[in-house]
Protein backbone atom coordinates (compact mmCIF):
# COMPACT_ATOMS: atom_id res chain seq x y z
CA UNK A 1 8.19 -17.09 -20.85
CA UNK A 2 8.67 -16.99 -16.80
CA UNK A 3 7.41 -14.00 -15.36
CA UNK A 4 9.60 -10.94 -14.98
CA UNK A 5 11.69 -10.70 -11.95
CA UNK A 6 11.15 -7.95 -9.26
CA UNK A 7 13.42 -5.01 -9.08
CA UNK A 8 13.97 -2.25 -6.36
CA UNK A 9 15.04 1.48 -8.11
CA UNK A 10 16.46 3.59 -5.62
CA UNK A 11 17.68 6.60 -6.00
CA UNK A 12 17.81 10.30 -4.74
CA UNK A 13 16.81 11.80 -8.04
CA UNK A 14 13.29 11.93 -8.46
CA UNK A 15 12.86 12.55 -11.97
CA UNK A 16 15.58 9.70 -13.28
CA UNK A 17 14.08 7.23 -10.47
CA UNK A 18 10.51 7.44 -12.36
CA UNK A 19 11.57 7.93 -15.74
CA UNK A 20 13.71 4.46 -15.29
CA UNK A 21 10.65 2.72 -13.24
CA UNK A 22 8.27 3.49 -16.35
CA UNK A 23 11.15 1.86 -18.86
CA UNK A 24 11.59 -0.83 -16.80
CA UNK A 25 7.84 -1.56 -16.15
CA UNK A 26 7.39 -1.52 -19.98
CA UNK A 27 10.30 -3.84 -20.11
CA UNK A 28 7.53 -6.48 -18.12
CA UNK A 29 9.36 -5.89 -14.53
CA UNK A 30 7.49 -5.77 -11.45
CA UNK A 31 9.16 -2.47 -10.14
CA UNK A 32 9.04 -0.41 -6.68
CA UNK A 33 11.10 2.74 -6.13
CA UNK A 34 12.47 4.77 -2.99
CA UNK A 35 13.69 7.86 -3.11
CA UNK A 36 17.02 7.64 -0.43
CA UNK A 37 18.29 4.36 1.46
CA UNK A 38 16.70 5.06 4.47
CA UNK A 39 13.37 3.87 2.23
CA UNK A 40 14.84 1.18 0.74
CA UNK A 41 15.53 -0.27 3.69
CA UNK A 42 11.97 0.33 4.74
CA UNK A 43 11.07 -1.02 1.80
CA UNK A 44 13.50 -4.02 1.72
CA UNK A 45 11.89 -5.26 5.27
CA UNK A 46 8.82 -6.10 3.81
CA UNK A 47 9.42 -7.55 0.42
CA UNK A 48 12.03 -9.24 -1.41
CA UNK A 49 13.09 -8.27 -4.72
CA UNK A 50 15.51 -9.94 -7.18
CA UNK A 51 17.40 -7.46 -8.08
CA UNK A 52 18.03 -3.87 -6.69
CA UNK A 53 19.70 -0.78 -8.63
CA UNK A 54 21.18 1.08 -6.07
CA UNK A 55 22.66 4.93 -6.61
CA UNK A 56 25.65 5.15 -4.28
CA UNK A 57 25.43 9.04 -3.48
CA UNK A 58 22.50 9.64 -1.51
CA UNK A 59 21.12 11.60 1.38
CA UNK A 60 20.69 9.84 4.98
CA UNK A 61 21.73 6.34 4.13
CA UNK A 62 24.25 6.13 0.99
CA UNK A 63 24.27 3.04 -1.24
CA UNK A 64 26.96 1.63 0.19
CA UNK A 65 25.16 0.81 3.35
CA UNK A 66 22.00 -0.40 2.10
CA UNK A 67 23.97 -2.72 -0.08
CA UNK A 68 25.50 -4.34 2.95
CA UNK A 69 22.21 -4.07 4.59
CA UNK A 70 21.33 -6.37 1.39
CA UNK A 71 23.84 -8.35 1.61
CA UNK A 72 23.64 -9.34 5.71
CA UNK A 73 19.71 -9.85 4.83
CA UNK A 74 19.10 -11.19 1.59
CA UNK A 75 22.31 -12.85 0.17
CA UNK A 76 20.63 -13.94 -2.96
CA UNK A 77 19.16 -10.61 -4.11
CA UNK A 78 21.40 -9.00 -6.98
CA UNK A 79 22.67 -5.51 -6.89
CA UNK A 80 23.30 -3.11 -9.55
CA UNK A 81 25.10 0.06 -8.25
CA UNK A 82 24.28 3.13 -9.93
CA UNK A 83 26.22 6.46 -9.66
CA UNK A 84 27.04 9.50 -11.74
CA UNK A 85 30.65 9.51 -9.85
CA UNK A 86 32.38 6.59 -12.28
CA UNK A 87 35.30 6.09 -10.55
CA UNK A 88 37.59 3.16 -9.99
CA UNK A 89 37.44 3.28 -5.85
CA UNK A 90 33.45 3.20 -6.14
CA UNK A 91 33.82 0.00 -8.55
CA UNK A 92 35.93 -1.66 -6.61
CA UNK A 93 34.23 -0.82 -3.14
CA UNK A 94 30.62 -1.96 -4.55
CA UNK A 95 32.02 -5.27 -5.66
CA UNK A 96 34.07 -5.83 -2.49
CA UNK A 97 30.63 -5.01 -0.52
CA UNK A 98 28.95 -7.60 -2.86
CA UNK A 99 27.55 -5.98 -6.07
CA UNK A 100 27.35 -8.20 -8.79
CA UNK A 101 27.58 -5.12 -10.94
CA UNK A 102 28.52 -1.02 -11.11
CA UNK A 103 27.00 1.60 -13.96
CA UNK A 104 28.08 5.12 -14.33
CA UNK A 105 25.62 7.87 -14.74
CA UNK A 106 24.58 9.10 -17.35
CA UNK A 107 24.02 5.52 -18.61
CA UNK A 108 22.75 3.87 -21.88
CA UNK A 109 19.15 2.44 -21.47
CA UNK A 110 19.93 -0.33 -24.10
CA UNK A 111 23.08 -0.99 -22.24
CA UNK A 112 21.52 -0.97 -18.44
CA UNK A 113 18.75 -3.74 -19.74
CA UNK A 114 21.21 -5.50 -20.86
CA UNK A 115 23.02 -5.78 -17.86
CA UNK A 116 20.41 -6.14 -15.87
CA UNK A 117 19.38 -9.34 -18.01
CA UNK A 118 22.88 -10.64 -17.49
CA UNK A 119 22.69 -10.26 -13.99
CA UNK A 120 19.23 -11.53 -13.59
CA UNK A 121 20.41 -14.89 -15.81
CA UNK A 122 23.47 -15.56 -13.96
CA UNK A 123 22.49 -17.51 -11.38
């Protein structure tokens, strides 16, 4: 099998951010993490990643500007938006911006691997 893509977790909360970075490494993904977008960012300028999951209410820099940061930068990389405030204008606005996908907060693990397969595939 091709080796596992590369994917960007950022997010505010600490514990959720390393808890899903574990999962995801057992999963066989190559995985870094920031903890606000203002390190992503940081992060983004040195690396490339396939695919980022990206929590929308942050501190600083919110998710909405790192994605267009993304987006300006690094058309190809995928975004997954992440956010405990499910809500229709956050949909909407990530996928206008360019997300290729949104998940609400408390989410499934089975469910978010799956979606981040289907993401990952559909090139």
């Amino acid at each position: 099998m091709a080796e596992k893509s590369s994917i960007l977790v950022v997010d505010d909360e600490e514990a959720l951010r390393t808890v899903l970075s574990s999962e995801l490494e057992n999963e066989g993904y190559t995985i870094a993490s920031a903890g606000d977008g203002d390190d992503a960012i940081n992060i983004l300028r040195e690396r490339t990643f396939d695919l980022v999951l990206l929590d929308i209410k942050m501190p600083r820099v919110d998710g909405f500007e790192v994605l267009r940061f993304i987006k300006e930068r690094f058309p190809s990389t995928k975004v997954i938006m992440l956010t405990g405030f499910a809500d229709l204008k956050n949909a909407i606005e990530s996928k206008k911006l360019g997300a290729e996908d949104f998940v609400s907060k408390p989410y499934d693990l089975v469910d978010l691997l799956t979606t981040i397969e289907r993401v990952l595939s559909g090139e």
